[in-house]
C-alpha atoms as a PDB file:
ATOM      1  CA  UNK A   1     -48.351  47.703  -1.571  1.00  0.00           C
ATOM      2  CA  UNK A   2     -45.535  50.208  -0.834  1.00  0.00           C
ATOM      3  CA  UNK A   3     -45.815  52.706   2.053  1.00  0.00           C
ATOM      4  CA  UNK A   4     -43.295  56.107   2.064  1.00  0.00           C
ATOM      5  CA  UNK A   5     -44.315  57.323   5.803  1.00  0.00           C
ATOM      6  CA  UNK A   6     -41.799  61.139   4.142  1.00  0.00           C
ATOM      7  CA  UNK A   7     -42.248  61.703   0.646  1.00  0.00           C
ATOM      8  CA  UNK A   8     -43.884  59.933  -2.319  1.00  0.00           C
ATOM      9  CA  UNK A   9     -41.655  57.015  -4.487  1.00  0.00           C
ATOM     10  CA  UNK A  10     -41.348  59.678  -7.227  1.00  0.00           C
ATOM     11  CA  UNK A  11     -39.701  62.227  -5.156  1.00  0.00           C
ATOM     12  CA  UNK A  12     -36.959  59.487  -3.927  1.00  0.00           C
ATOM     13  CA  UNK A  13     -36.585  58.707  -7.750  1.00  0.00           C
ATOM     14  CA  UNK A  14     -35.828  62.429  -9.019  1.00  0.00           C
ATOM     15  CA  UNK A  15     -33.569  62.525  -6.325  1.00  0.00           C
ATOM     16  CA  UNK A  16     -31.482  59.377  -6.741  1.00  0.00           C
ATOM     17  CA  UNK A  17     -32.194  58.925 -10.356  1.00  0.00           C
ATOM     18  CA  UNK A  18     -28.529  60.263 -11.496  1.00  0.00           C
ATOM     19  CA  UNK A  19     -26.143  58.754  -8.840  1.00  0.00           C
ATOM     20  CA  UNK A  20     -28.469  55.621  -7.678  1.00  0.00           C
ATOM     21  CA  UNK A  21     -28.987  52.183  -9.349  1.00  0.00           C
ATOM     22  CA  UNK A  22     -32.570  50.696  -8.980  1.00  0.00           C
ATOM     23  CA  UNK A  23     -32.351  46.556  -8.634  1.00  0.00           C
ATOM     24  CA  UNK A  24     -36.615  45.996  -8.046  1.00  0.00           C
ATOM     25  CA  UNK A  25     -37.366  46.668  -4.191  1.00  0.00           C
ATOM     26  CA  UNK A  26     -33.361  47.888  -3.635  1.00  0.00           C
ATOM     27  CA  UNK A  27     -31.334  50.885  -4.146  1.00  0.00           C
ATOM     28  CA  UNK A  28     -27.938  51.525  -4.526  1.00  0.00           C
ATOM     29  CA  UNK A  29     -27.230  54.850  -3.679  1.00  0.00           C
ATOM     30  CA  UNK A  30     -23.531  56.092  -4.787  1.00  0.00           C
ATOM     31  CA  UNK A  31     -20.607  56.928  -2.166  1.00  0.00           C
ATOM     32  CA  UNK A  32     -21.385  60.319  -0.288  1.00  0.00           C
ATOM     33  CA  UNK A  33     -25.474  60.043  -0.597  1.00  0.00           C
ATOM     34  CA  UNK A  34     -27.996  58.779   1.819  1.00  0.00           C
ATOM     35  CA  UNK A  35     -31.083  57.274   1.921  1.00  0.00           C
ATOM     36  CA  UNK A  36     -33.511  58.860   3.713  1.00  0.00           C
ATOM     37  CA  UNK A  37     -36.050  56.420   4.562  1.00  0.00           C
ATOM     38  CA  UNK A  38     -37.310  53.000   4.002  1.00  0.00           C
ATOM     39  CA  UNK A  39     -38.836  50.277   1.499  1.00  0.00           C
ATOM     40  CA  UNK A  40     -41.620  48.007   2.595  1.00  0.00           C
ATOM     41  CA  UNK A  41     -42.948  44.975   1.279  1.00  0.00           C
ATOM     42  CA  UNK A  42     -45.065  42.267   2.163  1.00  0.00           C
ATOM     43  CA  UNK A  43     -43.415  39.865   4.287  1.00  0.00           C
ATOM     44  CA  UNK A  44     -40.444  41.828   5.080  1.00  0.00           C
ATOM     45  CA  UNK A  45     -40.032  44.291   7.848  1.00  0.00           C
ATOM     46  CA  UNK A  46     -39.168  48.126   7.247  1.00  0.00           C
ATOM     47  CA  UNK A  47     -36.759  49.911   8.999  1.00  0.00           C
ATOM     48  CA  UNK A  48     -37.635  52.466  11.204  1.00  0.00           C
ATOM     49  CA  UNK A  49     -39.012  55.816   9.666  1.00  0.00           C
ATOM     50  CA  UNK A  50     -36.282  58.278   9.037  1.00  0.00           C
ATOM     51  CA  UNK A  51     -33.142  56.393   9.828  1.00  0.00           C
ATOM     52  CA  UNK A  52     -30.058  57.094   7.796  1.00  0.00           C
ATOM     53  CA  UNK A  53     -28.550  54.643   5.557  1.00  0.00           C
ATOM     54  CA  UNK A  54     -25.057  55.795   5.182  1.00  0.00           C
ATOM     55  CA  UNK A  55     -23.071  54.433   1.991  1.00  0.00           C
ATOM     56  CA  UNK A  56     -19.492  53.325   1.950  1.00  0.00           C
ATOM     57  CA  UNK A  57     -16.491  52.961  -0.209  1.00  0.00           C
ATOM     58  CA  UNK A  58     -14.528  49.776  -0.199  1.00  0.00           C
ATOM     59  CA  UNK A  59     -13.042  47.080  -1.638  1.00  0.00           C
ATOM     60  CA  UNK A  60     -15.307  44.284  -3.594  1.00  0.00           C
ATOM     61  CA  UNK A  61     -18.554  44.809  -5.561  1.00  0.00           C
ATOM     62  CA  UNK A  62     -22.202  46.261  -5.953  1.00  0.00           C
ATOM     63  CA  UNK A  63     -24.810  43.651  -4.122  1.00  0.00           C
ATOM     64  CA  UNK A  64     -28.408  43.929  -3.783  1.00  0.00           C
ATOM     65  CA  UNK A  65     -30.122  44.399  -0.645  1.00  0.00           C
ATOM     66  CA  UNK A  66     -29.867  41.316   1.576  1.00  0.00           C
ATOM     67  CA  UNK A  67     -33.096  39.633   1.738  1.00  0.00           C
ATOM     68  CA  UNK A  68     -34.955  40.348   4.638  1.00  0.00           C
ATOM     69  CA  UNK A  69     -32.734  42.582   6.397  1.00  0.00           C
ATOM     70  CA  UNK A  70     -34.514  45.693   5.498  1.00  0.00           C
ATOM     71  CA  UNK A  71     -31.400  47.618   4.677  1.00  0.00           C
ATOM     72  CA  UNK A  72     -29.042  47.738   1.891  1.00  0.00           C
ATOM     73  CA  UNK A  73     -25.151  46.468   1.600  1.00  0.00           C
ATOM     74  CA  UNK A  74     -22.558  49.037   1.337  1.00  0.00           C
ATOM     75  CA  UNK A  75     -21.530  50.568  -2.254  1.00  0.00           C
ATOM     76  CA  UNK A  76     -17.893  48.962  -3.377  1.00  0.00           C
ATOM     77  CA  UNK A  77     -15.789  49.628  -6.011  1.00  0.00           C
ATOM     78  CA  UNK A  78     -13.025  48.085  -7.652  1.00  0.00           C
ATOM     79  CA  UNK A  79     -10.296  49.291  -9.814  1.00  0.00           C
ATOM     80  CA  UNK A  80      -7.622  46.960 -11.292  1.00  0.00           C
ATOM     81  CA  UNK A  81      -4.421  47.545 -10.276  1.00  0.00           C
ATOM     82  CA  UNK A  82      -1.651  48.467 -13.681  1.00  0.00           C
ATOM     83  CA  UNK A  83       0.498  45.923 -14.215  1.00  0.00           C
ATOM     84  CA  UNK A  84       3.875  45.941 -12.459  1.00  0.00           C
ATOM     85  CA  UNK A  85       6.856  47.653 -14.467  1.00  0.00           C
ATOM     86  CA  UNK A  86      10.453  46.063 -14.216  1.00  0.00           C
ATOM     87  CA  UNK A  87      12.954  48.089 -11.906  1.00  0.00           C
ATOM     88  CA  UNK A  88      15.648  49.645 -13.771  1.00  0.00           C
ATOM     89  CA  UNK A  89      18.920  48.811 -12.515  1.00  0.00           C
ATOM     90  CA  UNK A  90      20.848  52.384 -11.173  1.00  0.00           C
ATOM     91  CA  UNK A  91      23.308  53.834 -12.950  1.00  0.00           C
ATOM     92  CA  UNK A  92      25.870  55.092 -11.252  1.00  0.00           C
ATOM     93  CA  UNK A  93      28.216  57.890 -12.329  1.00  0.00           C
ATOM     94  CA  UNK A  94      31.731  59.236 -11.480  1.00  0.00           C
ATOM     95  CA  UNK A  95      34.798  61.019 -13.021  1.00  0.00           C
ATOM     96  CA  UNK A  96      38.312  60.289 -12.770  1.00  0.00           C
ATOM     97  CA  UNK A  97      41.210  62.458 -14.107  1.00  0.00           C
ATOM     98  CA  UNK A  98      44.641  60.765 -14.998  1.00  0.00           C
ATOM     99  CA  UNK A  99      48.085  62.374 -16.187  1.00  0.00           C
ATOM    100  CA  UNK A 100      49.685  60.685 -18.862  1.00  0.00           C
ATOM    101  CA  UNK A 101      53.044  61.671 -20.311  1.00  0.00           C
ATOM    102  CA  UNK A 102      53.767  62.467 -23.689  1.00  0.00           C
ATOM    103  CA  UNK A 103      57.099  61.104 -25.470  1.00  0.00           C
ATOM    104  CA  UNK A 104      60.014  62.777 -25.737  1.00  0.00           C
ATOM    105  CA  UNK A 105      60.343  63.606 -29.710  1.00  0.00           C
ATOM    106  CA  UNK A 106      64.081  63.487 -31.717  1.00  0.00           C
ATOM    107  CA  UNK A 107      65.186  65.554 -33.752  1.00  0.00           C
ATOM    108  CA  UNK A 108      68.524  65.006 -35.507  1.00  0.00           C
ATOM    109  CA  UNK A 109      70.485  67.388 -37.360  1.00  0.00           C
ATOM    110  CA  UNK A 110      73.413  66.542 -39.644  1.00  0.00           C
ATOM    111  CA  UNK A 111      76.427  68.703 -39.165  1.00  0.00           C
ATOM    112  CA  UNK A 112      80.086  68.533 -40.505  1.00  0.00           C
ATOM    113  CA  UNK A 113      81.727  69.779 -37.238  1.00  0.00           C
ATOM    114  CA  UNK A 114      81.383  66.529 -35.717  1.00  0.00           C
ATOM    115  CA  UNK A 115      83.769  63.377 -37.090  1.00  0.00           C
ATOM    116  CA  UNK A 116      82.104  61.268 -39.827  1.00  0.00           C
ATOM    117  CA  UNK A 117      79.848  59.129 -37.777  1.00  0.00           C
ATOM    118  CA  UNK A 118      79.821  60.568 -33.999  1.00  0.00           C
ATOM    119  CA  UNK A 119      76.863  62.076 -32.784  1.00  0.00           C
ATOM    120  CA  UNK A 120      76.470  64.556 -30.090  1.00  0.00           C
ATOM    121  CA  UNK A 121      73.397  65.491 -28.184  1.00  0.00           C
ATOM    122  CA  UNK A 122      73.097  69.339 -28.129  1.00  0.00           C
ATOM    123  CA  UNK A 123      69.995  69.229 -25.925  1.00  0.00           C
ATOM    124  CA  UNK A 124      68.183  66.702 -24.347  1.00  0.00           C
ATOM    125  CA  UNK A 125      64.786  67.456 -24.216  1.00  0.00           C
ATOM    126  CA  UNK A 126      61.917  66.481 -21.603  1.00  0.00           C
ATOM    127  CA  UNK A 127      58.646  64.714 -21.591  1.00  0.00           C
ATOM    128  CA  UNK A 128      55.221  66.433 -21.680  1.00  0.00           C
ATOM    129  CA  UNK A 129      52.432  65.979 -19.411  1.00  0.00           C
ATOM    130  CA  UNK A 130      48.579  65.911 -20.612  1.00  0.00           C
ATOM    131  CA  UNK A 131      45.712  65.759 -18.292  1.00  0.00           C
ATOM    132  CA  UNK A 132      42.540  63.569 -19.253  1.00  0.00           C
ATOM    133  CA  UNK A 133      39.151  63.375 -17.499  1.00  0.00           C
ATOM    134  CA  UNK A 134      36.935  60.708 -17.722  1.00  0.00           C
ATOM    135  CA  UNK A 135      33.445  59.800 -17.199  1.00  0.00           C
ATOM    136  CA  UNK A 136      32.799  56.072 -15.572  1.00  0.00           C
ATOM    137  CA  UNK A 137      29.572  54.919 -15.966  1.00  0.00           C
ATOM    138  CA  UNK A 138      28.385  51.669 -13.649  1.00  0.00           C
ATOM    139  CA  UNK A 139      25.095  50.184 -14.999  1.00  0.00           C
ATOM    140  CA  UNK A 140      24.052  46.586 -14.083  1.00  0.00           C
ATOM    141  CA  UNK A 141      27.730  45.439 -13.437  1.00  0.00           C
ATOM    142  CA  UNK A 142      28.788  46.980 -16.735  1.00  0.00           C
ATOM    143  CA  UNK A 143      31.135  49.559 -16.710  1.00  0.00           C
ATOM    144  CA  UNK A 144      31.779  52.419 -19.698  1.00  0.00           C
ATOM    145  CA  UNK A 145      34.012  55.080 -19.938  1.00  0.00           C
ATOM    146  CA  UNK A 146      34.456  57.925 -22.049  1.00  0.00           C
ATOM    147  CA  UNK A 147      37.196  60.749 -22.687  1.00  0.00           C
ATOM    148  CA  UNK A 148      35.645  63.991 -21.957  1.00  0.00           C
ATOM    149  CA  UNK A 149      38.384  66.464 -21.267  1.00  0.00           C
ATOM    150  CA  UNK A 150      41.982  66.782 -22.300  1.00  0.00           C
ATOM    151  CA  UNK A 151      44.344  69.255 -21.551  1.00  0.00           C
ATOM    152  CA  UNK A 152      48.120  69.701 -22.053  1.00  0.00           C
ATOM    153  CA  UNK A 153      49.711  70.792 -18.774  1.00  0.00           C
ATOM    154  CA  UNK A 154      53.411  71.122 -20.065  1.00  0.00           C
ATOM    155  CA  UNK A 155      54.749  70.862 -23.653  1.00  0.00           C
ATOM    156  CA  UNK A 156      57.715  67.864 -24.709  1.00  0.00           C
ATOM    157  CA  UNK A 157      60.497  69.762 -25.297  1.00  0.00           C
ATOM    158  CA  UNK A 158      62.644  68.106 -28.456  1.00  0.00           C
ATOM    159  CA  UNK A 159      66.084  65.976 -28.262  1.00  0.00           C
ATOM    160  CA  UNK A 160      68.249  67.951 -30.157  1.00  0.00           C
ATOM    161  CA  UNK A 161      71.194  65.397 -31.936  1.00  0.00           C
ATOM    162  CA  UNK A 162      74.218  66.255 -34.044  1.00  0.00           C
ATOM    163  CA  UNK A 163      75.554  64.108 -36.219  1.00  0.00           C
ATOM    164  CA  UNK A 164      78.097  63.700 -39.218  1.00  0.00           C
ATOM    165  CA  UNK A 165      76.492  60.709 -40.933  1.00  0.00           C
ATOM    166  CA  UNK A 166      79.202  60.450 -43.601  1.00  0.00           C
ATOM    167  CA  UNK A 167      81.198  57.132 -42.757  1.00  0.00           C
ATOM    168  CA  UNK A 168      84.880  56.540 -42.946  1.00  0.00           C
ATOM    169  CA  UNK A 169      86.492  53.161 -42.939  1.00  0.00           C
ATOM    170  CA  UNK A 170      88.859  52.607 -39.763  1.00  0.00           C
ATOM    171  CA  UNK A 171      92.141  53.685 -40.427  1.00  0.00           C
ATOM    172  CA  UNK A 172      95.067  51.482 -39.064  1.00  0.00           C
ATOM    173  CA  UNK A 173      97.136  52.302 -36.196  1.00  0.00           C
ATOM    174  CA  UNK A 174     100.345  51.493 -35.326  1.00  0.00           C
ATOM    175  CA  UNK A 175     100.099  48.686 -33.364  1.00  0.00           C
ATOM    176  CA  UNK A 176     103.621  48.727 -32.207  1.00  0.00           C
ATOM    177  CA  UNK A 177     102.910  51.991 -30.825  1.00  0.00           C
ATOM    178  CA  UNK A 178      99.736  51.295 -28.911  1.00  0.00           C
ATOM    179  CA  UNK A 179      99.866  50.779 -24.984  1.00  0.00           C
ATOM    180  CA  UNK A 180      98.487  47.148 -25.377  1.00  0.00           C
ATOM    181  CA  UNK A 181      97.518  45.289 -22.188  1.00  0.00           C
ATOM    182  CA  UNK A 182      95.978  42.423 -24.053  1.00  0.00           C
ATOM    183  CA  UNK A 183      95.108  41.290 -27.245  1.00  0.00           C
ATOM    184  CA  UNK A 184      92.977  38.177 -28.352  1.00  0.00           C
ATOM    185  CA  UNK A 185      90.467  37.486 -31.559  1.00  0.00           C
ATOM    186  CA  UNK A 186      87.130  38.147 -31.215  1.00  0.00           C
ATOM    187  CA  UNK A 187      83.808  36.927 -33.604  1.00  0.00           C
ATOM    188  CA  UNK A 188      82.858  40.731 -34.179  1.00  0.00           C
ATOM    189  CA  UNK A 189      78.781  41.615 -35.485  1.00  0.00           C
ATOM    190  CA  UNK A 190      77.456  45.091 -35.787  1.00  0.00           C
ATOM    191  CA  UNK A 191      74.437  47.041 -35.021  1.00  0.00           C
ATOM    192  CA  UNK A 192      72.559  50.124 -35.042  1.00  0.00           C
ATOM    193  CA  UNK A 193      70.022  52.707 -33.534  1.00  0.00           C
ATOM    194  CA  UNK A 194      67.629  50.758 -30.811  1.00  0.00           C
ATOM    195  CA  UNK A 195      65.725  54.112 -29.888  1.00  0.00           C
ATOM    196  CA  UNK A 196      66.840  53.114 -26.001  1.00  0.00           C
ATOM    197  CA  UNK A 197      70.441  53.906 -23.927  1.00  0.00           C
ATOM    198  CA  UNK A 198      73.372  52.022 -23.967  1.00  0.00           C
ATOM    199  CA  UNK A 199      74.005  49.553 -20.541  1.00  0.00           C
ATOM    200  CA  UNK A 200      76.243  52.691 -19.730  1.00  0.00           C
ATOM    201  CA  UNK A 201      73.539  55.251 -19.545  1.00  0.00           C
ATOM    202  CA  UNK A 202      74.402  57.318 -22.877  1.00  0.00           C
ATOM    203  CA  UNK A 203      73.120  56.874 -26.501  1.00  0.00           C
ATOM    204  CA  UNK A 204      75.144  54.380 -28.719  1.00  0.00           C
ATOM    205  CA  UNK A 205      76.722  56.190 -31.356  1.00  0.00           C
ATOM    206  CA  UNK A 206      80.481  55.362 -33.508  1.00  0.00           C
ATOM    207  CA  UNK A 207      82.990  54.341 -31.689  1.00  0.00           C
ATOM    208  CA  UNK A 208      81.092  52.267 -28.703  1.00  0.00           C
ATOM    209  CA  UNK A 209      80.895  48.448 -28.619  1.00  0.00           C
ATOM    210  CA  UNK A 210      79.214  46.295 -26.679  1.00  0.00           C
ATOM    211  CA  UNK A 211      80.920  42.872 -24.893  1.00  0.00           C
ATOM    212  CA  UNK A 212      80.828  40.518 -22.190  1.00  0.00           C
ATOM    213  CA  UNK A 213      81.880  42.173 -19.225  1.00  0.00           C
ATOM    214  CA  UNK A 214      83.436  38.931 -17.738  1.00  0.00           C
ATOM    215  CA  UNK A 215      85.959  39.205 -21.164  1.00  0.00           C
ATOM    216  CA  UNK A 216      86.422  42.826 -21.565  1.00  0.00           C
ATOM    217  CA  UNK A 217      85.981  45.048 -18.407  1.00  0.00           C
ATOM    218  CA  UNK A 218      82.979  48.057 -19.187  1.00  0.00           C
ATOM    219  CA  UNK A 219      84.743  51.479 -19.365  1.00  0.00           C
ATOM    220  CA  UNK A 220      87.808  49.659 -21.395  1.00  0.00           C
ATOM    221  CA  UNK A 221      89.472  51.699 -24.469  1.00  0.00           C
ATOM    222  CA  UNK A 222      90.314  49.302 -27.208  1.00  0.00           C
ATOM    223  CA  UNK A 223      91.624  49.398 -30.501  1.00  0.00           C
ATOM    224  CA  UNK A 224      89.454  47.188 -33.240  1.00  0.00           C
ATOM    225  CA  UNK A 225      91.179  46.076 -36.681  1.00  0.00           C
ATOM    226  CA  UNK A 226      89.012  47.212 -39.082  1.00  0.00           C
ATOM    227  CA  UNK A 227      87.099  49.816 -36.983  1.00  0.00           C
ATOM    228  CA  UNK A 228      89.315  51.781 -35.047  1.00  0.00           C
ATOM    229  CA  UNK A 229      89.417  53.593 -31.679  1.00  0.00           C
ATOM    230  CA  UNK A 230      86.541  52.321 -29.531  1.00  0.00           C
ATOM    231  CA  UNK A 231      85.251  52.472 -25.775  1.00  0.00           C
ATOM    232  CA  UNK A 232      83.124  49.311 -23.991  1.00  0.00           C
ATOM    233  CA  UNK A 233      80.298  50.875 -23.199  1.00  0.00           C
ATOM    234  CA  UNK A 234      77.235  48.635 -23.842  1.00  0.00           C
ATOM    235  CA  UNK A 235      76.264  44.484 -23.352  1.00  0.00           C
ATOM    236  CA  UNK A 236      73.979  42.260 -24.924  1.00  0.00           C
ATOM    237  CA  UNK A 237      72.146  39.119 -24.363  1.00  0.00           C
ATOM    238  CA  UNK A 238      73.892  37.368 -27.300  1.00  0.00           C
ATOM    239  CA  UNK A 239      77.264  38.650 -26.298  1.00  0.00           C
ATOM    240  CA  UNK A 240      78.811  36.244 -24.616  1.00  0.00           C
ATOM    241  CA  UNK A 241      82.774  34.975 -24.036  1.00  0.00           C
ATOM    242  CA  UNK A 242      84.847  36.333 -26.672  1.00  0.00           C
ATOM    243  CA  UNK A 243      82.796  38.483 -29.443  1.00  0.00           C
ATOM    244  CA  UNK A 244      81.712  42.181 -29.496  1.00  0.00           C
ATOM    245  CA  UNK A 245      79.216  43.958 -31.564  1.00  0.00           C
ATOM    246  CA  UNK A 246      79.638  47.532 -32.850  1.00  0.00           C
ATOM    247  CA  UNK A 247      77.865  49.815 -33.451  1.00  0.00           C
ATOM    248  CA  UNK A 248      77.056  51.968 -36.838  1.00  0.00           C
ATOM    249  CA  UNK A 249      75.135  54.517 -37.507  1.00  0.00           C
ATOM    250  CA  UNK A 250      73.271  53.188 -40.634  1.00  0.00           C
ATOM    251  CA  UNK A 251      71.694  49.400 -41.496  1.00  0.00           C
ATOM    252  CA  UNK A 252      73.622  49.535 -44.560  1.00  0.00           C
ATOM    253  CA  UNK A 253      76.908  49.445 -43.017  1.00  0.00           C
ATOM    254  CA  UNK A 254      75.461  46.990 -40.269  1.00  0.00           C
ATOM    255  CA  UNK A 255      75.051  44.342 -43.348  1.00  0.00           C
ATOM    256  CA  UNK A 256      78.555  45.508 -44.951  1.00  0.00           C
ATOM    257  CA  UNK A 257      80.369  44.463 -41.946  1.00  0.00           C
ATOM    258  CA  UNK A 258      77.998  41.430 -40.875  1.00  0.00           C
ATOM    259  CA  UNK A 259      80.033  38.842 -39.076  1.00  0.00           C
ATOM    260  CA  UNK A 260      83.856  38.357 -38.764  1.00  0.00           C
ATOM    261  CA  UNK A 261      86.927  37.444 -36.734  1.00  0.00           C
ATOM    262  CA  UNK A 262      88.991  40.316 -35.778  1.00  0.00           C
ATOM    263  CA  UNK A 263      91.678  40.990 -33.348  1.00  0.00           C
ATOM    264  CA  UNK A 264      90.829  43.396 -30.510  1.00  0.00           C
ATOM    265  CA  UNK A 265      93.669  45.107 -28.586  1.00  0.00           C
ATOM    266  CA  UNK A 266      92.525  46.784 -24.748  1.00  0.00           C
ATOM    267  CA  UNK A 267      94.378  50.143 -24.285  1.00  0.00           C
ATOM    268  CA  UNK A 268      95.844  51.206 -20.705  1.00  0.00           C
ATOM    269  CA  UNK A 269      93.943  53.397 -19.110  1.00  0.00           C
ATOM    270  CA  UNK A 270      95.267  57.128 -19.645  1.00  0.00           C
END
């Protein structure tokens, strides 16, 4: 027989029915009640009249009361833990701005006040400058970037060239007449616009050859058969010993001439 020395079983029951599990002679009481009192039952001893069971939160689960120690375990409960997420790897982010020059564009305009096939430069233009920005992204060793800003800082101003295109063949000379230091025969080859300088600096147009510096001094006026009046002015890789390559304005004439002995007559200076 059960003995309540407070209050009846049934007022213990309204009062712990909604947060308190009932296993037989044992209650559970939730975290943040208490039990005010104590069970008895035959064989085992109560505890003493009007002692406070406080109840717990921990880790580990709901128990009964231990047998025979007249009070009850602690309340536990136990959540599972989500399961772990990969780390993302950081991204990192920068910008980097770089100046990159624009080419120089040519222009060429034919004119009649120049002798058939000179050219002359009537200005010589200047590269441009644009500024670009761009955005680096660093992500697991990878690396991405992307244009996200251009601006043009300074304009290309044009190459302006002159030139009489119409071709004339090389009239003779009087050799007799010439102020000859030396004259020798030559293998003689021709060829045209490269887009790049001479080995002298300027622009190849009529009337510059190129040769073998070791056979015909650089800066030499000479007289080609065939060609005419004509100043050493450029080198090649192929040129070597005695042979020469001059220079036309157009392909076409390149192929007319194509490859030939000549005689080649240097000029005093003056």
């Amino acid at each position: 027989m059960y003995s309540l020395p407070i209050s009846t079983y049934t007022d213990y029951w309204r009062t712990t029915k909604l947060w308190s599990t009932y296993f037989g002679t044992a209650i559970a009481l939730v975290a943040g009640t208490s039990f005010l009192g104590t069970l008895s039952k035959a064989g085992v001893p109560a505890a003493p009249a009007h002692q406070v069971q406080p109840v717990g939160k921990s880790s580990g689960s709901v128990t009964e009361a231990e047998p025979g120690s007249g009070r009850f375990n602690r309340l536990t409960l136990q959540r599972a833990a989500p399961p772990a997420q990969p780390k993302a790897a950081p991204t990192f982010v920068a910008y980097r701005t770089q100046e990159i020059p624009l080419p120089v564009p040519v222009e060429y305009r034919e004119t009649r006040a120049l002798p058939p096939g000179m050219k002359e430069i009537l200005a010589e233009g200047s590269q441009g400058t644009e500024r670009r920005v761009f955005k680096v992204v660093r992500t697991a060793g990878r690396v991405r970037q992307t244009v996200v800003e251009e601006s043009v800082l300074a304009q290309p101003q044009k190459r302006v060239i002159l030139q009489n295109s119409k071709t004339v063949p090389g009239e003779p000379a009087d050799v007799a007449r010439l102020r000859v230091t030396r004259a020798f025969t030559v293998e003689a080859t021709a060829y045209t616009y490269t887009g790049n300088p001479t080995a002298s600096g300027v622009y190849p147009h009529r009337g510059l050859i190129a040769v073998d510096p070791r056979v015909i001094p650089m800066g030499s006026r000479v007289y080609v058969e065939g060609y005419g009046y004509a100043v050493a002015a450029d080198t090649g890789g192929a040129i070597l010993g005695k042979r020469i390559d001059l220079f036309f304005p157009s392909e076409r004439e390149c192929i007319d001439w194509g490859r030939r002995p000549i005689k080649i007559y240097l000029l005093k200076a003056g």
